[in-house]
N, C-alpha and C. Protein backbone atom coordinates (compact mmCIF):
# COMPACT_ATOMS: atom_id res chain seq x y z
N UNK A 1 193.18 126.84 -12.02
CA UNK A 1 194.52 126.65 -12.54
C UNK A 1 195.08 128.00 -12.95
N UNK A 2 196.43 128.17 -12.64
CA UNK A 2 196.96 129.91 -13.15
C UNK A 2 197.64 129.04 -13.84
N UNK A 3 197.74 129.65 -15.12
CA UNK A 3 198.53 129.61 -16.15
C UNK A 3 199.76 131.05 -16.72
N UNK A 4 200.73 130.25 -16.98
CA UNK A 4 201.99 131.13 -16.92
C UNK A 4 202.29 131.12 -18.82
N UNK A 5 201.01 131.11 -19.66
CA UNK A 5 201.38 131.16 -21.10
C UNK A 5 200.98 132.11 -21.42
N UNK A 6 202.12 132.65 -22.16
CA UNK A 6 202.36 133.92 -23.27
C UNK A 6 202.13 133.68 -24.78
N UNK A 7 201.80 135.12 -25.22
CA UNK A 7 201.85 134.91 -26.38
C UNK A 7 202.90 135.87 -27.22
N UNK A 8 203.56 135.92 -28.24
CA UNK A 8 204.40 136.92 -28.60
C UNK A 8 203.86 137.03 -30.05
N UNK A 9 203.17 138.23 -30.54
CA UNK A 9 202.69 138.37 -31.99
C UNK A 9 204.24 138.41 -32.85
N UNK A 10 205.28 138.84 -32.76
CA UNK A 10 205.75 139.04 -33.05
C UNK A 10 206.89 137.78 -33.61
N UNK A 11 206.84 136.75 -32.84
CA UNK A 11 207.54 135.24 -33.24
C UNK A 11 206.93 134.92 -34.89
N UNK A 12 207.90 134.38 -35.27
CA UNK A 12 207.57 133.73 -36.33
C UNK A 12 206.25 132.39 -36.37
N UNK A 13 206.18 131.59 -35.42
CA UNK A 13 205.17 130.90 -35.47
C UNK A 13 204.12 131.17 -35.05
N UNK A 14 202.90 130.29 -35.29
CA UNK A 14 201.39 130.74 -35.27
C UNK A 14 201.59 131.15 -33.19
N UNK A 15 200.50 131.30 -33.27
CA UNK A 15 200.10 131.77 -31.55
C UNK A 15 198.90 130.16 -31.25
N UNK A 16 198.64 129.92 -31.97
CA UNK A 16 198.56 128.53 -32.10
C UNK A 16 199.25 127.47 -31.42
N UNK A 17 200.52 127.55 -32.52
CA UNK A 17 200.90 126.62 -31.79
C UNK A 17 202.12 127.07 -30.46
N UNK A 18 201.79 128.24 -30.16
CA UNK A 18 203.08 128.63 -28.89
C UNK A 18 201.98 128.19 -28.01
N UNK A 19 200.84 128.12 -27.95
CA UNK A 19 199.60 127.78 -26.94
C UNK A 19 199.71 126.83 -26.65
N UNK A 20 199.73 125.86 -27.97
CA UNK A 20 199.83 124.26 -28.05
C UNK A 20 201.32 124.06 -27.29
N UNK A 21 202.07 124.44 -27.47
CA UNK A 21 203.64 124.23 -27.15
C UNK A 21 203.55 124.36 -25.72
N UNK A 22 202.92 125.92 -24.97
CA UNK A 22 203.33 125.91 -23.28
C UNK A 22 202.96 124.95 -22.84
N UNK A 23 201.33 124.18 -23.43
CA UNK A 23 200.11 123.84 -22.67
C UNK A 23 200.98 122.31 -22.73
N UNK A 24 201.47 121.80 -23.55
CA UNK A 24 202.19 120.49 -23.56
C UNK A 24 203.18 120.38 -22.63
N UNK A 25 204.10 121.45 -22.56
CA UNK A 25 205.29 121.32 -21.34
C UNK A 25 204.57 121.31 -19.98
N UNK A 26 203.65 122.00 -20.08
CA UNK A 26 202.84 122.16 -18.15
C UNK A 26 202.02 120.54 -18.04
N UNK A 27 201.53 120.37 -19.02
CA UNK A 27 201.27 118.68 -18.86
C UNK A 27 202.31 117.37 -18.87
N UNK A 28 203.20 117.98 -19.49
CA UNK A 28 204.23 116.89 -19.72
C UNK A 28 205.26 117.04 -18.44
N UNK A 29 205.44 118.38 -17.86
CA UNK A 29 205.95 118.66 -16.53
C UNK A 29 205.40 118.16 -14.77
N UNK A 30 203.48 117.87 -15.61
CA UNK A 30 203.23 117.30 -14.05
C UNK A 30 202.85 118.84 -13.92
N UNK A 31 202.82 120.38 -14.36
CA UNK A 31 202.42 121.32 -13.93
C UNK A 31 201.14 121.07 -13.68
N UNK A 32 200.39 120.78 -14.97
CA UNK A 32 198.77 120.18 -14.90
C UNK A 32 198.89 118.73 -15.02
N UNK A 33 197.54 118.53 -13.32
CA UNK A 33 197.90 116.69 -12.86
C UNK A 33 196.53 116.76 -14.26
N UNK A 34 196.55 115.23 -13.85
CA UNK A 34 195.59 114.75 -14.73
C UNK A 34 194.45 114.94 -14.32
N UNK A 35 193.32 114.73 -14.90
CA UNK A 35 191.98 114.94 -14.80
C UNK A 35 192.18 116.77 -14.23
N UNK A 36 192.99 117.82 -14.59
CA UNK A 36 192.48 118.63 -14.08
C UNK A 36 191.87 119.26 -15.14
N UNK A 37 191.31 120.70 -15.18
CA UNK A 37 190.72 121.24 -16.31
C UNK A 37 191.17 122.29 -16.73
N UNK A 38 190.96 122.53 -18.00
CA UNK A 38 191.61 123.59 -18.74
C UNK A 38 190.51 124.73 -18.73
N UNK A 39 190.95 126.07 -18.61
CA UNK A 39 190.42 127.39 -18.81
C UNK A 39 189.20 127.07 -20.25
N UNK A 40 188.06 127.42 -19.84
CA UNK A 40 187.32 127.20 -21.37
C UNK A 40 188.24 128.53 -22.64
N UNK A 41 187.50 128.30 -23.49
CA UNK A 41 188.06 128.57 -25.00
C UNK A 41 187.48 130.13 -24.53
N UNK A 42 187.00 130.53 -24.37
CA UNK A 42 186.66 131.93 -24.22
C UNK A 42 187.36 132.77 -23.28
N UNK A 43 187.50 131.81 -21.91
CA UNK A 43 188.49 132.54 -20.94
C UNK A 43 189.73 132.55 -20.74
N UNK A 44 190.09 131.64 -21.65
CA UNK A 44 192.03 131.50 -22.20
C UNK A 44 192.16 132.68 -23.04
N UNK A 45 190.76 132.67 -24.09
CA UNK A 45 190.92 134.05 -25.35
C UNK A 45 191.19 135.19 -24.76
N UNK A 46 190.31 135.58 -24.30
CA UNK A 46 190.03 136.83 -22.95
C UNK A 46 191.63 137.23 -22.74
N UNK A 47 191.83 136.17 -21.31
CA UNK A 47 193.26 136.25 -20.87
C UNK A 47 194.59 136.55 -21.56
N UNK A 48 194.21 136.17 -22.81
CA UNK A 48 195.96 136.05 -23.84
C UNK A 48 195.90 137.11 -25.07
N UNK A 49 194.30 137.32 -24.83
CA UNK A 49 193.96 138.79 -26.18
C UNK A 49 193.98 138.05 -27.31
N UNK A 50 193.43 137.03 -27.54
CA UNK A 50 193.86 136.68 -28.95
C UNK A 50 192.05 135.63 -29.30
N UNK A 51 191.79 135.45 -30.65
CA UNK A 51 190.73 135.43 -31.08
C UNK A 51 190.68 133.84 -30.46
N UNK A 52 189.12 133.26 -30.22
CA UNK A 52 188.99 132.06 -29.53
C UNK A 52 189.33 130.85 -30.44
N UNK A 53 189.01 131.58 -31.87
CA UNK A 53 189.50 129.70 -32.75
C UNK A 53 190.83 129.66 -32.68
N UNK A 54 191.80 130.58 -32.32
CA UNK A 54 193.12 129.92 -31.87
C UNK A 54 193.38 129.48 -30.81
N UNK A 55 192.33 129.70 -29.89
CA UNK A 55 192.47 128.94 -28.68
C UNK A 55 191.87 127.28 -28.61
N UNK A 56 191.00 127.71 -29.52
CA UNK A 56 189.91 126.35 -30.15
C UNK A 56 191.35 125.47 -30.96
N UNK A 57 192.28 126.30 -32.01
CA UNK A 57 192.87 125.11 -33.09
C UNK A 57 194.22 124.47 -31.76
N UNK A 58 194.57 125.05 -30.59
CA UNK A 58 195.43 124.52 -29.64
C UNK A 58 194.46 123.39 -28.86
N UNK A 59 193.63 123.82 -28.73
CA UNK A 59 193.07 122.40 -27.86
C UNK A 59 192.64 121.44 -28.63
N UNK A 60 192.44 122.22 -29.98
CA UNK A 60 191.60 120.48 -30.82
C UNK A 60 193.38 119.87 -31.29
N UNK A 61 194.63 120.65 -31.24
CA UNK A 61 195.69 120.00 -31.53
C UNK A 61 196.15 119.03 -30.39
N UNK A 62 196.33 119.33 -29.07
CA UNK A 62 196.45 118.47 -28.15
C UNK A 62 195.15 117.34 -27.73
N UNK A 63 194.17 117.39 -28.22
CA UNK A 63 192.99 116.64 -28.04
C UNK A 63 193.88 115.42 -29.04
N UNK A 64 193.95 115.87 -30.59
CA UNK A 64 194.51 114.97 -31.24
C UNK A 64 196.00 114.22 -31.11
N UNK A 65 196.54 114.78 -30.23
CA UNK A 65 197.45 114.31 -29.70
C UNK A 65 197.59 113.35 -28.35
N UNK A 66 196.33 113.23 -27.51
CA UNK A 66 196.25 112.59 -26.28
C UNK A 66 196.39 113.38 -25.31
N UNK A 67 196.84 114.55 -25.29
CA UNK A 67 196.75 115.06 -24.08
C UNK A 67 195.81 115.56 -23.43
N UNK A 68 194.72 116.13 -23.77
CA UNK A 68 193.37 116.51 -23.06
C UNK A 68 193.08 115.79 -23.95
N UNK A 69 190.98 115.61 -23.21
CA UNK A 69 190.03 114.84 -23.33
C UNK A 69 188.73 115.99 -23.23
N UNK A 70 187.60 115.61 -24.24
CA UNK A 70 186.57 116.74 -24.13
C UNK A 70 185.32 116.17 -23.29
N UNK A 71 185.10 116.77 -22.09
CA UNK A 71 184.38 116.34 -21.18
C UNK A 71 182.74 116.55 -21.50
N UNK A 72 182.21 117.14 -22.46
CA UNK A 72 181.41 117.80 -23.01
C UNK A 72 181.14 119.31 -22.51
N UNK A 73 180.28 119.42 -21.80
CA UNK A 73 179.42 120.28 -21.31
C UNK A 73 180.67 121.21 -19.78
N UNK A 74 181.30 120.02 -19.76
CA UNK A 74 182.50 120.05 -18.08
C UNK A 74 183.60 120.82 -19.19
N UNK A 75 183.90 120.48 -20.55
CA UNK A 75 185.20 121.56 -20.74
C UNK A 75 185.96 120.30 -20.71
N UNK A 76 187.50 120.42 -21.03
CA UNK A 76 188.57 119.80 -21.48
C UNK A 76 189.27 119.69 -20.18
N UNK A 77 190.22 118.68 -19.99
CA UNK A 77 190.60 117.98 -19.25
C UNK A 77 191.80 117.10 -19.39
N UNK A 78 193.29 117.06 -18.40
CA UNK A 78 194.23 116.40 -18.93
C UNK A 78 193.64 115.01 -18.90
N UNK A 79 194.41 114.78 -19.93
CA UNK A 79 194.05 113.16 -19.92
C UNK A 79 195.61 112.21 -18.98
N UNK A 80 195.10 110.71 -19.19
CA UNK A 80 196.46 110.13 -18.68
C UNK A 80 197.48 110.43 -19.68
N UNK A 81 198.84 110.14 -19.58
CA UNK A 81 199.96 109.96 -20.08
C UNK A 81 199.75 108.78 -20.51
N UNK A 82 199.86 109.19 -22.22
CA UNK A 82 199.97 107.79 -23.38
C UNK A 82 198.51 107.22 -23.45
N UNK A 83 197.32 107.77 -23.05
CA UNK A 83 195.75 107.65 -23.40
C UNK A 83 195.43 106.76 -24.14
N UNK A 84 195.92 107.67 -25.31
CA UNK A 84 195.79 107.80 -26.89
C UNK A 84 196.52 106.22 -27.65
N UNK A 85 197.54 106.78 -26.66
CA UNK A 85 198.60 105.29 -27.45
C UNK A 85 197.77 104.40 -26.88
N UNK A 86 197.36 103.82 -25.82
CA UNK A 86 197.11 102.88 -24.96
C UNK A 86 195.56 102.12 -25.79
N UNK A 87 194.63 103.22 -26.08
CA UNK A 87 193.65 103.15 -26.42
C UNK A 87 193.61 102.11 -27.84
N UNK A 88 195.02 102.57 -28.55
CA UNK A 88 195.23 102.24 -30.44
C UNK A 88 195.51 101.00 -30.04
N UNK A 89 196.92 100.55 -28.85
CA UNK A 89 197.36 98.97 -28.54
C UNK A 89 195.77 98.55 -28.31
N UNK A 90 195.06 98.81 -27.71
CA UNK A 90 194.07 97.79 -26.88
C UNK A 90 193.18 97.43 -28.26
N UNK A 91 192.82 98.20 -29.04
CA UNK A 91 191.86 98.05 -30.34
C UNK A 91 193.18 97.29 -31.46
N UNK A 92 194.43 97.13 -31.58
CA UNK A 92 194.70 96.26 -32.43
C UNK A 92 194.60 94.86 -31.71
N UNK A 93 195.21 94.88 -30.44
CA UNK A 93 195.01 93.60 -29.73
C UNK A 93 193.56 92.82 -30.52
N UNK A 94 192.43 93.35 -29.87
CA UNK A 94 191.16 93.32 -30.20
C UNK A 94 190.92 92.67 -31.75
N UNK A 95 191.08 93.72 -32.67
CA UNK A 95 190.79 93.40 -33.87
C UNK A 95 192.03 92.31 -34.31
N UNK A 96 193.40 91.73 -33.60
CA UNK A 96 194.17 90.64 -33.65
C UNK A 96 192.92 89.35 -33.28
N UNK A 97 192.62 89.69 -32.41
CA UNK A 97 192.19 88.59 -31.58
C UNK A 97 190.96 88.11 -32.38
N UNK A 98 190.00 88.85 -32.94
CA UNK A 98 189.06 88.69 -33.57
C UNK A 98 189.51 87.96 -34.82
N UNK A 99 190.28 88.30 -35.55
CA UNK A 99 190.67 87.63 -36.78
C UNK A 99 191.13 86.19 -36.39
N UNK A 100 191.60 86.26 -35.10
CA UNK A 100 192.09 84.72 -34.69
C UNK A 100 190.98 83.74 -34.41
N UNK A 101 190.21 84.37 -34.07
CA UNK A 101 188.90 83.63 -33.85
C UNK A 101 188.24 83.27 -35.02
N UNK A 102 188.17 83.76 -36.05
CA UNK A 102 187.20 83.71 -37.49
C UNK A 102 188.07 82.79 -37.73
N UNK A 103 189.31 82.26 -37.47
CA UNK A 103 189.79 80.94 -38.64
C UNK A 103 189.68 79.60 -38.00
């Protein structure tokens, strides 16, 4: 994957989240399909000059957001569109359904 994200020390916001910010538009654009993979945390650092736990606090922010998924050992990975949401409907359904059953 070539990636077209910058960083500017000089912006007022973290480099954090300008990471978090490109990496969301290239997923939310269809730039990155799904299931593809993201640069590990060391070779994004490398590439952008900047220390790896900010490359680490952008992916654990979109992780918590649904957009990548941690493959373990394989590295991070887009996830589907709405994952996350999809995942929360299916477990209230669930825990609905269960309570309907106990009465």
């Amino acid at each position: 994957m070539k990636t077209t994200i910058r960083v500017n020390r000089k912006r007022p916001e973290s480099m954090t989240k300008q990471i978090t910010d490109q990496l969301t538009t290239l997923i939310e654009s269809g730039a990155m399909t799904v299931g593809s993979y993201l640069p590990s945390e060391r070779e994004m650092a490398n590439s952008l000059k900047v220390a790896r736990n900010v490359v680490r606090g952008s992916y654990e922010n979109l992780m918590k957001a649904g957009q990548i998924q941690s493959e373990g050992r394989k590295g991070r990975s887009v996830r589907a569109a709405g994952g996350k949401r999809r995942a929360a409907a299916t477990s209230k359904q669930s825990s609905t359904g269960a309570k309907a059953r106990k009465k």
